[in-house]
C-alpha atoms as a PDB file:
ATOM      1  CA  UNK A   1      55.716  -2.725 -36.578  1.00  0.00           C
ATOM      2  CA  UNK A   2      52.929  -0.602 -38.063  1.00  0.00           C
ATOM      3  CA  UNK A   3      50.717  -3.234 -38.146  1.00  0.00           C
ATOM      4  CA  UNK A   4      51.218  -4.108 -34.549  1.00  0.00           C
ATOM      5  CA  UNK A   5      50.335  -0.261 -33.178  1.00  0.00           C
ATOM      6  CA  UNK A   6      47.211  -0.598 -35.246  1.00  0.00           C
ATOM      7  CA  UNK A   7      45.828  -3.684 -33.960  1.00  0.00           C
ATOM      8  CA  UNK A   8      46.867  -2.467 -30.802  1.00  0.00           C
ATOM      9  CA  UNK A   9      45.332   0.781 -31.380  1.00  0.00           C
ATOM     10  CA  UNK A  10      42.353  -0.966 -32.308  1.00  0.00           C
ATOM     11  CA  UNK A  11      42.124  -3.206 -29.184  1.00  0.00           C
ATOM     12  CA  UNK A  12      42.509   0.119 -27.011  1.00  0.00           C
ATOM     13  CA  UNK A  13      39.410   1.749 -28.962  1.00  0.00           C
ATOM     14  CA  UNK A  14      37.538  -1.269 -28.432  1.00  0.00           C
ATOM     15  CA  UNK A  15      38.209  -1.273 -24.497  1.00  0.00           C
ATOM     16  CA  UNK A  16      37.317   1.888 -24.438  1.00  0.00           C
ATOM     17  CA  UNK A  17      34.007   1.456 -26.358  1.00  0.00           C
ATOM     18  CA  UNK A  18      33.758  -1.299 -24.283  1.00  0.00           C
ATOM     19  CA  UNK A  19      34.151   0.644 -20.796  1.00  0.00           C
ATOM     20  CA  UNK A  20      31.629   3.456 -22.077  1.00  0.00           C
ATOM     21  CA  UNK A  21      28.750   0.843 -23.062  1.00  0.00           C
ATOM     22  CA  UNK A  22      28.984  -1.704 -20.312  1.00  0.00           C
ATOM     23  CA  UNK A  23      27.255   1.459 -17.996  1.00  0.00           C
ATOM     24  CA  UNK A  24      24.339   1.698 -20.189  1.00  0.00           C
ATOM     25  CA  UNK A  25      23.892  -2.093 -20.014  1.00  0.00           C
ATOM     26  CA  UNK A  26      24.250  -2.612 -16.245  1.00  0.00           C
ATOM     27  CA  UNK A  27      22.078   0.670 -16.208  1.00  0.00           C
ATOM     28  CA  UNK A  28      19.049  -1.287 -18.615  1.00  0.00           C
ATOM     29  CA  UNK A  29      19.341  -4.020 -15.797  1.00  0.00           C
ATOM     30  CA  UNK A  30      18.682  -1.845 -12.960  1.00  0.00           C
ATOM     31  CA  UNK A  31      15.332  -0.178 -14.208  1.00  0.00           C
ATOM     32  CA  UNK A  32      12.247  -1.259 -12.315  1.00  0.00           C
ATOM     33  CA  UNK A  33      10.391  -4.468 -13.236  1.00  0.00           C
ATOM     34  CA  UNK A  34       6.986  -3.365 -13.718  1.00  0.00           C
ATOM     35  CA  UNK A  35       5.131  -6.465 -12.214  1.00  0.00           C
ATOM     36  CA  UNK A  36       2.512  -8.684 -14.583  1.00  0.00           C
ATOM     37  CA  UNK A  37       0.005  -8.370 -12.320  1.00  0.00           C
ATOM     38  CA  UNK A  38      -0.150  -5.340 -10.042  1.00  0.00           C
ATOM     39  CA  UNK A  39      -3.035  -3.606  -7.710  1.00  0.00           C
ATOM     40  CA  UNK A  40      -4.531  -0.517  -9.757  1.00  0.00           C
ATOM     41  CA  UNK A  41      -6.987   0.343  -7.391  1.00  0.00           C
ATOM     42  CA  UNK A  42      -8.351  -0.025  -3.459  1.00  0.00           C
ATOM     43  CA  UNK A  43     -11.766   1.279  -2.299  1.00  0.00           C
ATOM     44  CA  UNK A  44     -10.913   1.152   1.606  1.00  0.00           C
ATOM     45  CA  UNK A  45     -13.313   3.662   2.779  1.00  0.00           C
ATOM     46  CA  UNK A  46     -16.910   1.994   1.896  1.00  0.00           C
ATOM     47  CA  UNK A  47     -18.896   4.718   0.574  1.00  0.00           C
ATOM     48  CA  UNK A  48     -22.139   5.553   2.531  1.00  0.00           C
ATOM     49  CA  UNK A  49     -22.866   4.261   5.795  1.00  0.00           C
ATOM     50  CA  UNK A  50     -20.625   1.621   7.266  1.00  0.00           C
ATOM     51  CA  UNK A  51     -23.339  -1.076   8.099  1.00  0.00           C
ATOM     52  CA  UNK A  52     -22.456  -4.222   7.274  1.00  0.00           C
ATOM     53  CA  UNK A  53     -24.909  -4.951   4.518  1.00  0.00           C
ATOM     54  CA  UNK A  54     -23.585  -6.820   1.789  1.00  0.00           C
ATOM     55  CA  UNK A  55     -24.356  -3.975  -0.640  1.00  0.00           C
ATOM     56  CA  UNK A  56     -21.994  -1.388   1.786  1.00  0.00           C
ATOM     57  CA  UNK A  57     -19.157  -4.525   2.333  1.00  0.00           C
ATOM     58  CA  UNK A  58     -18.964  -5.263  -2.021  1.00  0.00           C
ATOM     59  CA  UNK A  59     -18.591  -1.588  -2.048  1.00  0.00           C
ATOM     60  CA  UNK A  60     -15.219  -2.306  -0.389  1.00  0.00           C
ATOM     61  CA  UNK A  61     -12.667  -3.420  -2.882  1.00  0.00           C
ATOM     62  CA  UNK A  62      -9.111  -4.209  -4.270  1.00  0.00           C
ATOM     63  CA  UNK A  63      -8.458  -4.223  -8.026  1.00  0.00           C
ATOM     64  CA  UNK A  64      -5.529  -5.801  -9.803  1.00  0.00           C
ATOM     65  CA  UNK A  65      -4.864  -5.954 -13.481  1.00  0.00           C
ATOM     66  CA  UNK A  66      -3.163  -8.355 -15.740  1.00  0.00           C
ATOM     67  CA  UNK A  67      -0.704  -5.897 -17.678  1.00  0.00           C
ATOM     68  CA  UNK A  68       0.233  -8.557 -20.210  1.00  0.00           C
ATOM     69  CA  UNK A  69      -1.033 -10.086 -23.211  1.00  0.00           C
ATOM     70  CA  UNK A  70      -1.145 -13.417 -21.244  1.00  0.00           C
ATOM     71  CA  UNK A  71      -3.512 -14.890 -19.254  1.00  0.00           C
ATOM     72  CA  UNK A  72      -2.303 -15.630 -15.596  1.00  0.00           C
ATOM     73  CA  UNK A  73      -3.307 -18.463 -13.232  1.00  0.00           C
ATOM     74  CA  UNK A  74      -3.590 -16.535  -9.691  1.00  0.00           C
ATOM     75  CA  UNK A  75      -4.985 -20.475  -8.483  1.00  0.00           C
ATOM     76  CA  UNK A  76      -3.126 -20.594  -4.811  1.00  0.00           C
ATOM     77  CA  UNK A  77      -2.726 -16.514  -4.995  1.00  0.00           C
ATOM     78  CA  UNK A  78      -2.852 -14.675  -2.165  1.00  0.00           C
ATOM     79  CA  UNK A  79      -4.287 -10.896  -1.255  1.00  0.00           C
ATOM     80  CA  UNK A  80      -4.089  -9.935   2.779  1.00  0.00           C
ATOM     81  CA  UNK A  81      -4.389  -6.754   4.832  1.00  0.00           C
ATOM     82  CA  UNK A  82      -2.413  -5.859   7.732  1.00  0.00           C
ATOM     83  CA  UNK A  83      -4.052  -7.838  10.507  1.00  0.00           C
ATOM     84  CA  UNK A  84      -3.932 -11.018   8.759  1.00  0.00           C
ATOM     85  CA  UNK A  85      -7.158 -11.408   6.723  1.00  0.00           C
ATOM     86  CA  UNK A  86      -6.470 -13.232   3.914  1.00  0.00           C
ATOM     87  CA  UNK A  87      -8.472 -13.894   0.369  1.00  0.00           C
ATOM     88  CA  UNK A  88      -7.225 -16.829  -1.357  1.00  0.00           C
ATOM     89  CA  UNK A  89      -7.493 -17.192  -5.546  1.00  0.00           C
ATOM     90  CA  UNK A  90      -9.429 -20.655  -6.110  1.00  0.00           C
ATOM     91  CA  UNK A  91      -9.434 -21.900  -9.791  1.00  0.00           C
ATOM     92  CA  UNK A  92      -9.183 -17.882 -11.208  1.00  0.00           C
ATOM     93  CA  UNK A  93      -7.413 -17.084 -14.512  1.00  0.00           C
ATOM     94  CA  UNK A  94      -7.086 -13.622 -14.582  1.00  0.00           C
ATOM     95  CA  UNK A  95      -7.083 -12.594 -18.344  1.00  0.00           C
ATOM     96  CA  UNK A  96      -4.649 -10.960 -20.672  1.00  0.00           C
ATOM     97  CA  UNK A  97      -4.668  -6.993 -20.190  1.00  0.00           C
ATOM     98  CA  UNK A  98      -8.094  -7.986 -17.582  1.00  0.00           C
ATOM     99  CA  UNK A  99      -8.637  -6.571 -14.530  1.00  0.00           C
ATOM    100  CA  UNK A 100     -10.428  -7.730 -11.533  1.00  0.00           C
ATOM    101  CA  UNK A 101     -12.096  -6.415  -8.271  1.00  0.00           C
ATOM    102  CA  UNK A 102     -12.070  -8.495  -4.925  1.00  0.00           C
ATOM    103  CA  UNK A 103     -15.190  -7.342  -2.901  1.00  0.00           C
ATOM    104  CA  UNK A 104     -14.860  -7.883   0.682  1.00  0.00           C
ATOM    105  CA  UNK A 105     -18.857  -9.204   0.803  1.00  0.00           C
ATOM    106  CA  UNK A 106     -21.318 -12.290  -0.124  1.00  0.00           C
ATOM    107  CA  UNK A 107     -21.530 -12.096  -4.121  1.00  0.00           C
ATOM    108  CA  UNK A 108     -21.344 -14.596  -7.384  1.00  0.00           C
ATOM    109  CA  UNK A 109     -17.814 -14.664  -8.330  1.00  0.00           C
ATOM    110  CA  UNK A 110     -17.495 -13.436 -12.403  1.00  0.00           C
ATOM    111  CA  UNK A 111     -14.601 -12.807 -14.542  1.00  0.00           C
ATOM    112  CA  UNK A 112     -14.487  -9.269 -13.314  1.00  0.00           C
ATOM    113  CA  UNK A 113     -15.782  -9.607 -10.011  1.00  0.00           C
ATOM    114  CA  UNK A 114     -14.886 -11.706  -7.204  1.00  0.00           C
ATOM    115  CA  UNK A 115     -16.097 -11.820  -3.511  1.00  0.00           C
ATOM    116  CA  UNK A 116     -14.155 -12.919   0.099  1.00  0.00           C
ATOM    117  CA  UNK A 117     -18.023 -13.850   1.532  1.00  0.00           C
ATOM    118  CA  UNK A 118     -17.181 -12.196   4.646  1.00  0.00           C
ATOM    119  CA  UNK A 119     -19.690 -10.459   7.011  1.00  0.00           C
ATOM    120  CA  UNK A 120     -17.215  -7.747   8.452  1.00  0.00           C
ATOM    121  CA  UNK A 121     -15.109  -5.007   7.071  1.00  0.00           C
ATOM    122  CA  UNK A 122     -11.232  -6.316   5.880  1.00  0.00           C
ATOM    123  CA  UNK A 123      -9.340  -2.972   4.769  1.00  0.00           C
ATOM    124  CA  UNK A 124      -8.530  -0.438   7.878  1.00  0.00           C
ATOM    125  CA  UNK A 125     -10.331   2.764   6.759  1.00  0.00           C
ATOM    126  CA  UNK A 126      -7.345   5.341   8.252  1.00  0.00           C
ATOM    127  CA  UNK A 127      -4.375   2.522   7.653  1.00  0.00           C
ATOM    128  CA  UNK A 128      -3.822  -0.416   5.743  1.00  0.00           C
ATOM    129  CA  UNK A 129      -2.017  -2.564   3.484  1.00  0.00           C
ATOM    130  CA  UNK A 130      -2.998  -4.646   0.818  1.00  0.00           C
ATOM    131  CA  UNK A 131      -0.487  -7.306   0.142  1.00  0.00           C
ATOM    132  CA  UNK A 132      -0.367  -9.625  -3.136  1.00  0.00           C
ATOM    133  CA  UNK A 133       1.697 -12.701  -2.986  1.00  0.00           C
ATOM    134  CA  UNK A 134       1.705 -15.680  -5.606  1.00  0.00           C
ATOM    135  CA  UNK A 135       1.339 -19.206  -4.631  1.00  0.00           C
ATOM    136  CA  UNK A 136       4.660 -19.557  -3.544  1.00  0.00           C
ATOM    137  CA  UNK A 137       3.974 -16.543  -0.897  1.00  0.00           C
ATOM    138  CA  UNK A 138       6.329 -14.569  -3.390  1.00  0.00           C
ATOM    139  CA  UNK A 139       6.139 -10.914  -3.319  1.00  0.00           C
ATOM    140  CA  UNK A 140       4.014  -9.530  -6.228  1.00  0.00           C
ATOM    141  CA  UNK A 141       2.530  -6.192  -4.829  1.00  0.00           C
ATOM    142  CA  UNK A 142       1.141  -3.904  -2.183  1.00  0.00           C
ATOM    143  CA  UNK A 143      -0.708  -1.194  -1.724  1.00  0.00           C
ATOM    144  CA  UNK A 144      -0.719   1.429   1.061  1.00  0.00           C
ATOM    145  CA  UNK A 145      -2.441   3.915   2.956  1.00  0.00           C
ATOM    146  CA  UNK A 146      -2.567   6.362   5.392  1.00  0.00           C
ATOM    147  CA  UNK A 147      -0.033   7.123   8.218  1.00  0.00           C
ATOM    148  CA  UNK A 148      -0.517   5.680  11.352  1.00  0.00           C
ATOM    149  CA  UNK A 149       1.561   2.785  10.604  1.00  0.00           C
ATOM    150  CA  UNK A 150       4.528   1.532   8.740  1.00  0.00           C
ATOM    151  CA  UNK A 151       3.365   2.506   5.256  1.00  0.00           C
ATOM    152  CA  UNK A 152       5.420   3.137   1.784  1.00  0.00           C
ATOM    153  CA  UNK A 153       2.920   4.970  -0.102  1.00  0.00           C
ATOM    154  CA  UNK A 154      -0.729   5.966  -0.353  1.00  0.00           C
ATOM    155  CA  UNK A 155      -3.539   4.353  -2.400  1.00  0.00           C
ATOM    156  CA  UNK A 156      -4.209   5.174  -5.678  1.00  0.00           C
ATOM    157  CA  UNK A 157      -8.017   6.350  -6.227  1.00  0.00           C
END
């Protein structure tokens, strides 16, 4: 009999051990998953005079870093603003703990540079949003500012 109130004594302890720990694991599960690649930065607002030189449109920009120690194929990748303009990745690895800027003008695309060759503005200087999808159209990342429309945040600068 003694033996059968301590392994049930036991089994009780280890439900209740059970109950208290199985929080802290469902808990672990619900923290936010910090994305591998992620937009660190947006220059919206060109600075100087808005005059469509290449020089004032490169100094337009999104940024997004690689947080791993991995390099990631963004081939197929997508980054668009609001009103449909969309840059898409061609043959870019974007390196382990790298970052990268995507200029809105005409440049020579480099490891830490890359360039939409457009001849007009992309990012809405008083609203925006700068979208990152992979090549699956998969969620990765935005990026908002201002408040004139439907916007979760501001941008970081």
């Amino acid at each position: 009999m003694t033996a059968r109130r301590l392994s049930a004594a036991a089994l009780a302890a280890a439900a209740v051990i059970g109950a208290v720990a199985l929080p802290a694991s469902a808990a672990d599960r619900s923290r936010p998953h910090h994305p591998k690649v992620e937009i660190t930065g947006v220059q919206y607002d060109s600075p100087g005079r808005d005059d469509r030189s290449r020089r004032s449109l490169n100094k337009e920009w999104v940024e997004l870093t690689n947080n791993t120690r991995r390099a990631v194929n963004l081939d197929g990748w997508t980054l668009q603003d609001e009103d449909g303009h969309t840059y898409t990745f061609d043959h870019y690895r974007l390196d382990g703990r790298a970052t990268v800027r995507i200029h809105t003008g005409e440049g020579r695309d480099t490891d830490t540079d890359l360039y939409q060759d457009r001849r007009h503005y992309v990012w809405d200087n008083r609203s925006d949003t700068a979208t990152l999808r992979n090549d699956r159209d998969r969620f990765i990342d935005d990026e908002s500012w201002g408040n004139d429309r439907h916007h979760r945040g501001s941008a970081r600068r």
